[in-house]
Protein backbone atom coordinates (compact mmCIF):
# COMPACT_ATOMS: atom_id res chain seq x y z
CA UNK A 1 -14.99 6.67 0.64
CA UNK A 2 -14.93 5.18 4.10
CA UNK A 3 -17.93 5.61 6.75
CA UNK A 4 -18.39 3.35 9.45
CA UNK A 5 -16.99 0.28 10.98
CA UNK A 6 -12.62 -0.44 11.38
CA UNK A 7 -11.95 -1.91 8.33
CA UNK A 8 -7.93 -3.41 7.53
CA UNK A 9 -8.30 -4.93 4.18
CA UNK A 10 -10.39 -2.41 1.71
CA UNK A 11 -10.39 -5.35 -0.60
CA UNK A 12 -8.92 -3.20 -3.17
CA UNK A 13 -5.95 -5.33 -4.59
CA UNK A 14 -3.46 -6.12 -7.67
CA UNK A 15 -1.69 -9.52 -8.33
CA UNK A 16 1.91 -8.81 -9.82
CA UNK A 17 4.43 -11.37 -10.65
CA UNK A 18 7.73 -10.52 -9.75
CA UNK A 19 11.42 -11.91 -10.07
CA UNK A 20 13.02 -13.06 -7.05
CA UNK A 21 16.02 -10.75 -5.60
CA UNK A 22 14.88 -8.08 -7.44
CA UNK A 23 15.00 -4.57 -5.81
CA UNK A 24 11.34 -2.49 -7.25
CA UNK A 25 10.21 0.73 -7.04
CA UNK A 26 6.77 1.28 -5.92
CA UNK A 27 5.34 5.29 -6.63
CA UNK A 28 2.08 6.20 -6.52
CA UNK A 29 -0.32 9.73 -6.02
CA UNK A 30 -2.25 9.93 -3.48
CA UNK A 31 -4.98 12.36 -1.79
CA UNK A 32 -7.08 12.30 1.18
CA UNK A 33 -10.38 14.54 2.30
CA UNK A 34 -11.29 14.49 5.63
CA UNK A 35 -9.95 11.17 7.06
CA UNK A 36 -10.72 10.77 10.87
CA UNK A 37 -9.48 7.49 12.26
CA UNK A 38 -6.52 6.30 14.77
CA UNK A 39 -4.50 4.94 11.38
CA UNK A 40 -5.48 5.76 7.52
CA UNK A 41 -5.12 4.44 4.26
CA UNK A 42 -1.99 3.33 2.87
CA UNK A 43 -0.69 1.23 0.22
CA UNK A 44 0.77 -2.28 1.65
CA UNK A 45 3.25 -4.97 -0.42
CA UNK A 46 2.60 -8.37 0.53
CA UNK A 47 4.82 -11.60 -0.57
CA UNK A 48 1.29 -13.32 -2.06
CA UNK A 49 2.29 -16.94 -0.83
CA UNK A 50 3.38 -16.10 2.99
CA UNK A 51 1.52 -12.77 3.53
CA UNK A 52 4.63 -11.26 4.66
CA UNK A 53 4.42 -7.93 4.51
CA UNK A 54 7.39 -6.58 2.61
CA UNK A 55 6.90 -2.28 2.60
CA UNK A 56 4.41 -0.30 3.76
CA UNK A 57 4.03 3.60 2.51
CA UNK A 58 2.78 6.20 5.31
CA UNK A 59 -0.88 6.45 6.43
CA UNK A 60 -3.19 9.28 5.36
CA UNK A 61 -5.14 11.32 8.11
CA UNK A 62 -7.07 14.51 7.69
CA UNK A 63 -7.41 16.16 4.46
CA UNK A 64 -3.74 16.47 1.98
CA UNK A 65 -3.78 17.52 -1.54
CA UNK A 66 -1.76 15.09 -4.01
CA UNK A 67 1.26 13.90 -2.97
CA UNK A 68 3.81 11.31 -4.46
CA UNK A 69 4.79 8.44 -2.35
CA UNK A 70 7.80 6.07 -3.43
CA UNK A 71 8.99 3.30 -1.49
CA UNK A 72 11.55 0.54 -2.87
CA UNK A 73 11.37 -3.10 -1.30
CA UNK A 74 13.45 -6.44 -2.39
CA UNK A 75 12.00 -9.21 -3.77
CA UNK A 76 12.68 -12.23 -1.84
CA UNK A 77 14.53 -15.72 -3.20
CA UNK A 78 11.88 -17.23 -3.20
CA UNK A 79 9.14 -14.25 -4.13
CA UNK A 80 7.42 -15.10 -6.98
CA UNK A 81 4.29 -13.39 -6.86
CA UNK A 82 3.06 -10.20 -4.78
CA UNK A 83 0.22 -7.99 -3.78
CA UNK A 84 -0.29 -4.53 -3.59
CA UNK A 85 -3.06 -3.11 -1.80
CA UNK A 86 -4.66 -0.23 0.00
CA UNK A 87 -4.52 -1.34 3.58
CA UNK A 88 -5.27 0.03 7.51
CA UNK A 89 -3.37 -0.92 11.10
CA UNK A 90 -6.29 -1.95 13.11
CA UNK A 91 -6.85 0.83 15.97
CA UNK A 92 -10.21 3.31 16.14
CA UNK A 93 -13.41 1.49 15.28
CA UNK A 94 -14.87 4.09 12.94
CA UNK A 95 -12.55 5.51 9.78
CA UNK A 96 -14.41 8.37 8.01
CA UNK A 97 -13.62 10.55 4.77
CA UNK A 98 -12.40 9.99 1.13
CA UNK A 99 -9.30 8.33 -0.38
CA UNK A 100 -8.05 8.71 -4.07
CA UNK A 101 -5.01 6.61 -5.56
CA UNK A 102 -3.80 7.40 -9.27
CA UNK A 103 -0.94 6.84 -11.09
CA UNK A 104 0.57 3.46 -9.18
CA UNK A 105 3.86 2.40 -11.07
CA UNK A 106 6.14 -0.70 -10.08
CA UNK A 107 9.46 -0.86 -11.33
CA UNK A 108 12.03 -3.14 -11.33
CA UNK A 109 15.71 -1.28 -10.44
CA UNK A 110 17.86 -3.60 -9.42
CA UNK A 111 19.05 -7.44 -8.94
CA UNK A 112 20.70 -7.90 -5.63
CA UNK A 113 23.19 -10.72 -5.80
């Protein structure tokens, strides 16, 4: 549930070791009621050690039933460890409404050479 000020980081977060030059699969439900901001919710893959941000699935505005979204990112050389996390661009100062995440599965589905 969001009400009031911008926030970017929900602090809503999972640690996940990972194999370097690795191609995953990232899917996960999602559902929104009512969001009203300039950017929504989404889920966000960070390399843990630089920050980098590695994928990004799309924001959620206004109210959607549940939806699937999938997105695949590689693993860097030197990746080790990541983060995935429910996230915000900075824009409107107020984000209002409700969020629900279920069913997040990462998947290793390839080794890149």
């Amino acid at each position: 549930l969001f009400t009031g000020p911008a926030l970017t980081d929900t602090g809503v977060y999972q640690y996940v070791p990972v194999r370097p030059n690795v191609k995953y699969r990232l899917s996960a439900f999602v559902r929104s009621e009512d969001i009203i901001s300039a950017s929504g919710p989404r889920l966000v893959i960070q390399d843990s050690y630089s920050n980098q941000v590695l994928v990004s699935t799309e924001d959620l505005l206004g109210t959607t039933g549940w939806r699937q979204q999938v997105v695949d990112f590689v693993a860097g050389s030197e990746a080790r460890l990541i983060t995935v996390r429910i996230m915000r661009v900075p824009g409107n100062p107020l984000i209002k409404g409700t969020f629900w995440l279920d069913d997040v599965h990462l998947a290793a589905i390839q080794t890149v050479n």
